[in-house]
Protein backbone atom coordinates (compact mmCIF):
# COMPACT_ATOMS: atom_id res chain seq x y z
CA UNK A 1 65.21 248.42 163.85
CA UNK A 2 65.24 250.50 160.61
CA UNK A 3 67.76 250.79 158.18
CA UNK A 4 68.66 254.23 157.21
CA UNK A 5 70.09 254.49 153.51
CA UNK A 6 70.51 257.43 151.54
CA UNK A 7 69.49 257.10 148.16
CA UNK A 8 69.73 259.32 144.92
CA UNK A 9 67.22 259.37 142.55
CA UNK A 10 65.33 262.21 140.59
CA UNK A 11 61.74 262.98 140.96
CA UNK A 12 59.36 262.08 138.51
CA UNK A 13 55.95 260.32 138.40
CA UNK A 14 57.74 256.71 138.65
CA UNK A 15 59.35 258.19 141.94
CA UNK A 16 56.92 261.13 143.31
CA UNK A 17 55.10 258.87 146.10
CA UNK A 18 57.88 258.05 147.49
CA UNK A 19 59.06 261.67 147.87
CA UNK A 20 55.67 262.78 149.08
CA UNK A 21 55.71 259.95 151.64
CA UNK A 22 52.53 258.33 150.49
CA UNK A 23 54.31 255.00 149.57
CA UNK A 24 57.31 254.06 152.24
CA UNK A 25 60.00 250.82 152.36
CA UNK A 26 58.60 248.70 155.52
CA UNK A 27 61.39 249.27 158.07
CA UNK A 28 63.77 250.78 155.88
CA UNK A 29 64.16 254.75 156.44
CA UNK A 30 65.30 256.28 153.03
CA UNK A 31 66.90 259.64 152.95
CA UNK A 32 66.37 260.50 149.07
CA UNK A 33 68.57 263.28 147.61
CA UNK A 34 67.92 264.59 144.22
CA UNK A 35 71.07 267.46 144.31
CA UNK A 36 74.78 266.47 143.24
CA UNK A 37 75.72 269.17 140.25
CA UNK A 38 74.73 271.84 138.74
CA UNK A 39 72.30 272.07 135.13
CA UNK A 40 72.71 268.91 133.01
CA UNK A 41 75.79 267.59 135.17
CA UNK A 42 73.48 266.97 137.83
CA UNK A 43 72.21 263.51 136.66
CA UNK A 44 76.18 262.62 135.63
CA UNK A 45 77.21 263.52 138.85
CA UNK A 46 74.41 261.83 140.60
CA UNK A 47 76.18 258.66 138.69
CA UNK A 48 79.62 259.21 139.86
CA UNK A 49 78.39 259.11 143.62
CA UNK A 50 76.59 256.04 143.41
CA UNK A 51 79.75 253.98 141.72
CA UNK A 52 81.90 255.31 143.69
CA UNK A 53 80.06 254.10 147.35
CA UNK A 54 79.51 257.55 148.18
CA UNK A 55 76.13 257.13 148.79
CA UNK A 56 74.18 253.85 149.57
CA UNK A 57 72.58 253.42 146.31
CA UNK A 58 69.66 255.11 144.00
CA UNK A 59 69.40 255.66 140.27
CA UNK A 60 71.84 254.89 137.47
CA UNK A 61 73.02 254.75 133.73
CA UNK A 62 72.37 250.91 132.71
CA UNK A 63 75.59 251.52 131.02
CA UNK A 64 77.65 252.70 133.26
CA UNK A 65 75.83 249.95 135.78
CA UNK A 66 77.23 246.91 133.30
CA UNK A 67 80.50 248.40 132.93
CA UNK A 68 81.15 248.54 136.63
CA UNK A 69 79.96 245.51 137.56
CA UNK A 70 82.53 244.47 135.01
CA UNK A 71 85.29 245.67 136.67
CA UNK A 72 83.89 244.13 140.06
CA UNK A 73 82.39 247.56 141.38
CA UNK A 74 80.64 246.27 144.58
CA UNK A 75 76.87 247.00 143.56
CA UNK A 76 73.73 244.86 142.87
CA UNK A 77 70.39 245.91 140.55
CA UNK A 78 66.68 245.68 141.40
CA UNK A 79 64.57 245.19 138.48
CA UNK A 80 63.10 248.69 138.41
CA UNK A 81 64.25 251.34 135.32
CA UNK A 82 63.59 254.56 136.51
CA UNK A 83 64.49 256.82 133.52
CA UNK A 84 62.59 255.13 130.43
CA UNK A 85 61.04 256.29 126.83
CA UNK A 86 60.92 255.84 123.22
CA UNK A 87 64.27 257.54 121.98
CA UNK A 88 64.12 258.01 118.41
CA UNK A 89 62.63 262.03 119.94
CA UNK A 90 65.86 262.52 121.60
CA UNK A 91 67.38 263.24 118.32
CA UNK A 92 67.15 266.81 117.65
CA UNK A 93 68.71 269.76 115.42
CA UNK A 94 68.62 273.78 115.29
CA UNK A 95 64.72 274.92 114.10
CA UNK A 96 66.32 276.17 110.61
CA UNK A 97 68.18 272.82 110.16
CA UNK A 98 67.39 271.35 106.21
CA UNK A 99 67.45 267.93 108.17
CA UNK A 100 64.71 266.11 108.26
CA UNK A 101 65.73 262.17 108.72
CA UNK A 102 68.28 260.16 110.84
CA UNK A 103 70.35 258.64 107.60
CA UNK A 104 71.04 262.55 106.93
CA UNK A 105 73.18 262.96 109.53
CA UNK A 106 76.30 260.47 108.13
CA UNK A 107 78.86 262.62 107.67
CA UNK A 108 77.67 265.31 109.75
CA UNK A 109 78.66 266.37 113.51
CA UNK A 110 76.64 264.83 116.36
CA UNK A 111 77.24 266.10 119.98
CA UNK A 112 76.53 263.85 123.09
CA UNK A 113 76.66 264.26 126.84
CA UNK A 114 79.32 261.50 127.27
CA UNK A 115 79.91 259.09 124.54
CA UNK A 116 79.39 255.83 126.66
CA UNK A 117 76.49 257.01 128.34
CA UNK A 118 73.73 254.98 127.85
CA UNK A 119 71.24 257.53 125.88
CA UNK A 120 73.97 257.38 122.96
CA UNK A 121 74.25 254.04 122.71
CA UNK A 122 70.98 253.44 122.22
CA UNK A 123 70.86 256.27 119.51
CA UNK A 124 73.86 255.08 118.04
CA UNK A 125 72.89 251.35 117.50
CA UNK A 126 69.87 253.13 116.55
CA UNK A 127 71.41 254.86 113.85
CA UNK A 128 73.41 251.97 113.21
CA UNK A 129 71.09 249.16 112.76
CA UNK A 130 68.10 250.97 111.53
CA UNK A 131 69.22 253.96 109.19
CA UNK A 132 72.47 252.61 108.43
CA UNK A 133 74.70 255.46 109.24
CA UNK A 134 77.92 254.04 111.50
CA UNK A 135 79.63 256.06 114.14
CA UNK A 136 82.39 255.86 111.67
CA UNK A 137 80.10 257.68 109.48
CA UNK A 138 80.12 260.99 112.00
CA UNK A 139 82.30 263.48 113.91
CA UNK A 140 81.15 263.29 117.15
CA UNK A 141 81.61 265.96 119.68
CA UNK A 142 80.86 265.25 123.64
CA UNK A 143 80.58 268.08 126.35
CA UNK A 144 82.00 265.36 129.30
CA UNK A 145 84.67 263.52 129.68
CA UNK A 146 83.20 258.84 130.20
CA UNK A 147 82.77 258.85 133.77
CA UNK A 148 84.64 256.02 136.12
CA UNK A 149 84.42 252.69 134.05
CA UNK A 150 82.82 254.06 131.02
CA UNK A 151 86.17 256.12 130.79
CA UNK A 152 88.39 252.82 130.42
CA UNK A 153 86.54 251.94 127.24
CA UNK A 154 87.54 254.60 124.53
CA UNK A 155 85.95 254.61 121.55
CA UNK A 156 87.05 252.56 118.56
CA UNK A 157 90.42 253.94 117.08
CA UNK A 158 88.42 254.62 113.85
CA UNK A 159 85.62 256.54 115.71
CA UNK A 160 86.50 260.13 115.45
CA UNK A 161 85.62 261.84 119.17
CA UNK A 162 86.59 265.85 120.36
CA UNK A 163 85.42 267.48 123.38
CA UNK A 164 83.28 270.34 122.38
CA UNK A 165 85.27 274.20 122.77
CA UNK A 166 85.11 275.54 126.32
CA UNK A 167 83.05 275.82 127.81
CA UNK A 168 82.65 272.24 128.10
CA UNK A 169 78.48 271.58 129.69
CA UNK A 170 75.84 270.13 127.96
CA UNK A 171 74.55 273.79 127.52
CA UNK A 172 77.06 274.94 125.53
CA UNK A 173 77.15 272.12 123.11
CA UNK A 174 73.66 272.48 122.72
CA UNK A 175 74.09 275.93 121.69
CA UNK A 176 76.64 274.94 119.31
CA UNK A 177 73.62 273.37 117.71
CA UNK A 178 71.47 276.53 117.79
CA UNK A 179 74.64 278.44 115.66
CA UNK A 180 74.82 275.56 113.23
CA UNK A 181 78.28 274.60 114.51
CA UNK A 182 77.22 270.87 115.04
CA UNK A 183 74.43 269.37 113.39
CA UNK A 184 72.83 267.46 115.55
CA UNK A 185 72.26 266.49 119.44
CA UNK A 186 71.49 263.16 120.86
CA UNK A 187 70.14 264.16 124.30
CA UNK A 188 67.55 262.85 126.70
CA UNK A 189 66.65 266.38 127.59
CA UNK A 190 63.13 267.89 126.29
CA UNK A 191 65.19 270.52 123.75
CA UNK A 192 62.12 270.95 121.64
CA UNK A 193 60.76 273.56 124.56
CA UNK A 194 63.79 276.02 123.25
CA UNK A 195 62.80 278.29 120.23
CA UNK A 196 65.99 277.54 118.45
CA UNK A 197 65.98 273.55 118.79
CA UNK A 198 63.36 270.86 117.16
CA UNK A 199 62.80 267.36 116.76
CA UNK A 200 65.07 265.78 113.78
CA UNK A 201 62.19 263.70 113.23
CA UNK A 202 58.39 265.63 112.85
CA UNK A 203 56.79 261.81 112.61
CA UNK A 204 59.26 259.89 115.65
CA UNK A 205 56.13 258.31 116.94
CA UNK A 206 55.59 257.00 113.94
CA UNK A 207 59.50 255.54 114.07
CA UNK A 208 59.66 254.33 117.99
CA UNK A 209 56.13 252.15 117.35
CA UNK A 210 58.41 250.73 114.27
CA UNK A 211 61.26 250.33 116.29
CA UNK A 212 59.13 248.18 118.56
CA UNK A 213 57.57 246.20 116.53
CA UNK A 214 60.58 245.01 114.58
CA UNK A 215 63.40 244.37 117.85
CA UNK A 216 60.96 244.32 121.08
CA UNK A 217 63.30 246.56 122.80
CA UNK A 218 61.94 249.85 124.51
CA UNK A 219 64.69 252.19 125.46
CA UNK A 220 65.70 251.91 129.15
CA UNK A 221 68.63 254.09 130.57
CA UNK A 222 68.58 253.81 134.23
CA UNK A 223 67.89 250.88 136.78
CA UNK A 224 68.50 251.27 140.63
CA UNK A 225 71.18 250.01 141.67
CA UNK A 226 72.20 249.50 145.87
CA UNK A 227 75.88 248.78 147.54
CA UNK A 228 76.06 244.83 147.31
CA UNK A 229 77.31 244.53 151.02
CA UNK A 230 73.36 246.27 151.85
CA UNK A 231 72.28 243.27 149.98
CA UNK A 232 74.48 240.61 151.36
CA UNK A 233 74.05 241.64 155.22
CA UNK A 234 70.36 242.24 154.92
CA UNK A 235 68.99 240.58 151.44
CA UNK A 236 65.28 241.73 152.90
CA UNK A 237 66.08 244.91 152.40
CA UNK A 238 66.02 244.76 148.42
CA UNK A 239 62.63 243.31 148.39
CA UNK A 240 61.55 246.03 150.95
CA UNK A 241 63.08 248.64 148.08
CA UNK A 242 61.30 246.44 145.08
CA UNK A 243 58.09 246.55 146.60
CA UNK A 244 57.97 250.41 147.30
CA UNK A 245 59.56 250.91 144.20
CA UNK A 246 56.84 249.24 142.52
CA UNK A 247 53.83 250.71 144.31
CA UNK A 248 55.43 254.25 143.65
CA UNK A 249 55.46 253.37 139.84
CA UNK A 250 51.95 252.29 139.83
CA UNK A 251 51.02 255.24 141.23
CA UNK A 252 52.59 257.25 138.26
CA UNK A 253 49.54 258.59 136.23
CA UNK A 254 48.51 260.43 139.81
CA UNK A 255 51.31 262.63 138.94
CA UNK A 256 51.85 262.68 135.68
CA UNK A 257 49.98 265.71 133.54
CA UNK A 258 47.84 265.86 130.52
CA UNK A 259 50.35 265.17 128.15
CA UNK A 260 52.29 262.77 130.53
CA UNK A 261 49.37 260.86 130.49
CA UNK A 262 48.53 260.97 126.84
CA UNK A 263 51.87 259.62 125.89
CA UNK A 264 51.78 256.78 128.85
CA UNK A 265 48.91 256.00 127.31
CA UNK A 266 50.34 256.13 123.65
CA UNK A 267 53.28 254.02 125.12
CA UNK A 268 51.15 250.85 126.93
CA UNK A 269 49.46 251.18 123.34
CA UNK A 270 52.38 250.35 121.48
CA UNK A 271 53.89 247.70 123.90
CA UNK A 272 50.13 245.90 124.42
CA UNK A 273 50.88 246.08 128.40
CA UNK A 274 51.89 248.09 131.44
CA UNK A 275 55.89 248.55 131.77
CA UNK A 276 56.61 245.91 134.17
CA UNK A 277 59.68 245.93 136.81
CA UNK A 278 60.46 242.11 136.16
CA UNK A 279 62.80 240.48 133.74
CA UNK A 280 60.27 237.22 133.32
CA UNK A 281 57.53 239.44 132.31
CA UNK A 282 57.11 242.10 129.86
CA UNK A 283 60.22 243.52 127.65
CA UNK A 284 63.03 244.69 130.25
CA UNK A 285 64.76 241.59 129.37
CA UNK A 286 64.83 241.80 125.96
CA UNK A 287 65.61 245.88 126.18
CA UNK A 288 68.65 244.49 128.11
CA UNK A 289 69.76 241.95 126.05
CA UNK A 290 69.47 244.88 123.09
CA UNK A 291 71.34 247.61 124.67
CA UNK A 292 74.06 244.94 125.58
CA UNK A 293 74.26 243.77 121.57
CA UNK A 294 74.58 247.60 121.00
CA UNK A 295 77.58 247.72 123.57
CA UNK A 296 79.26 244.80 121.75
CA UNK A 297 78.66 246.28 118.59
CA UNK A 298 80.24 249.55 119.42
CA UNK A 299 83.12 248.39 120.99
CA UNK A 300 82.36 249.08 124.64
CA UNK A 301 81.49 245.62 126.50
CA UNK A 302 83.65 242.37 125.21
CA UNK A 303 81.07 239.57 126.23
CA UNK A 304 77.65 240.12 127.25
CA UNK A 305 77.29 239.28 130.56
CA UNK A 306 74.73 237.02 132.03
CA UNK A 307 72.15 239.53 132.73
CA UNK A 308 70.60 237.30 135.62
CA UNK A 309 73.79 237.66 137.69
CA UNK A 310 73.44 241.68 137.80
CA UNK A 311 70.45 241.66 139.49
CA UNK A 312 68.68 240.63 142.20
CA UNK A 313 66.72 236.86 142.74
CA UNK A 314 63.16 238.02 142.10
CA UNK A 315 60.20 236.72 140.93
């Protein structure tokens, strides 16, 4: 018999073959919905469904992911990070901007989707720990209130943090950059399409191969996560998941287009290998372990927790 679950995830060239149908779960029927807000919010909201049981599992924020667990939110990780890339490009500023570097922007105003989300604490700690500018060091505005158990860890008392002026999407903040109203934005969005927006950095290729080299860490944001009682009743069912998961990903470059392919291709460059879905091979665990210092660092997690015991046993 087949187990039905009803996953959310959004399509891209990790995911398309399982959306075309050309790779399947063996005896698992998956109902994949990519629709649960509007613009931006959708991904956020996506989020908010999957922590709160709503749905039976699918693709979320590492962050929020950790922070849940935490608090003894009933869900379980497979080894597979859907939404991945070199971040330093995320960083990004109106086209007439006079910045030019990350250690610029102390003192300046920063706007992020949510502050705990797990795009901002990788720029953060990036910001931190390789240009030396603090959060202390910025006014940071966000467009969305932490969702579920990012929301019970504020930011540091001496971390200044406002909501952006109504109204409050990720659209509007980002054209509060375009005015020159806030300096900067810290967004996993491709904002360099928009005439008024560009990369902070003209050489962040340059910076993410550095990056690399120096910490090992390549900039994860969301794993897939599944309700843990799926897990406990029918443990096959994760490796059915892993396995499709993987043969979807492999898949990738099928889908992917020129560019896509050229920066895949710059990417396994810079790492010497393939992206692997593991946490004995390759540099998920190590991407983990340097988000999770991050967290510490920034006030959000306490302890790291034993990053074996969010996921499932697999090889």
């Amino acid at each position: 018999m087949q187990k039905h679950l009803t996953i959310g995830m959004s399509r891209s060239p990790y995911t398309e073959a399982l959306f075309d149908g050309s790779v399947s779960a063996a005896n698992v029927d998956l109902e994949l919905r990519t629709q649960f807000g509007d613009g931006y919010d959708n991904v956020g909201a996506r989020h908010r469904a999957i922590i709160a049981g709503e749905i039976d599992g699918g693709e979320l924020s590492i962050s929020s992911y950790i922070l849940a667990r935490l608090r003894g939110v009933p869900l379980i990780a497979l080894p597979v990070f859907l939404s991945r890339r070199f971040r330093l490009r995320c960083m990004y500023c109106r086209t007439s901007s006079p910045l030019r570097h990350p250690s610029e922007l102390a003192g300046g105003k920063i706007t992020v989707h949510r502050y705990n989300a797990t795009t901002p604490v990788w720029l953060r700690g990036i910001l931190q720990n390789e240009f030396s500018v603090r959060p202390q060091d910025v006014e940071w505005y966000v467009a969305e209130p932490d969702i579920a158990e990012e929301s019970l860890r504020p930011p540091p008392a001496d971390v200044r943090v406002d909501f952006i002026s109504q109204p409050r999407s990720r659209e509007h903040a980002v054209e509060l950059v375009e005015r020159g109203e806030i300096d900067a934005a810290l967004e996993p969005y491709a904002l360099h399409a928009t005439a008024n927006m560009r990369y902070l950095m003209s050489d962040y290729r340059q910076a993410e191969k550095g990056f690399f080299q120096r910490t090992g860490a390549y900039t994860i944001n969301h794993l897939f996560a599944l309700r843990r009682e799926i897990f406990d009743e029918q443990p096959e069912v994760a490796d059915k998941l892993l396995a499709a998961l993987i043969e979807a990903n492999s898949r990738a470059d099928r889908y992917r287009d020129e560019k896509q392919r050229r920066d895949a291709a710059w990417e396994r460059e810079v790492m010497g290998e393939e992206f692997q879905y593991s946490l004995k091979r390759g540099c998920a665990r190590r991407s983990l372990e340097t988000l999770m210092d991050y967290q510490i660092q920034q006030g959000i997690l306490e302890r790291k927790p034993n990053i074996d015991e969010l996921f499932v046993p697999h090889i």
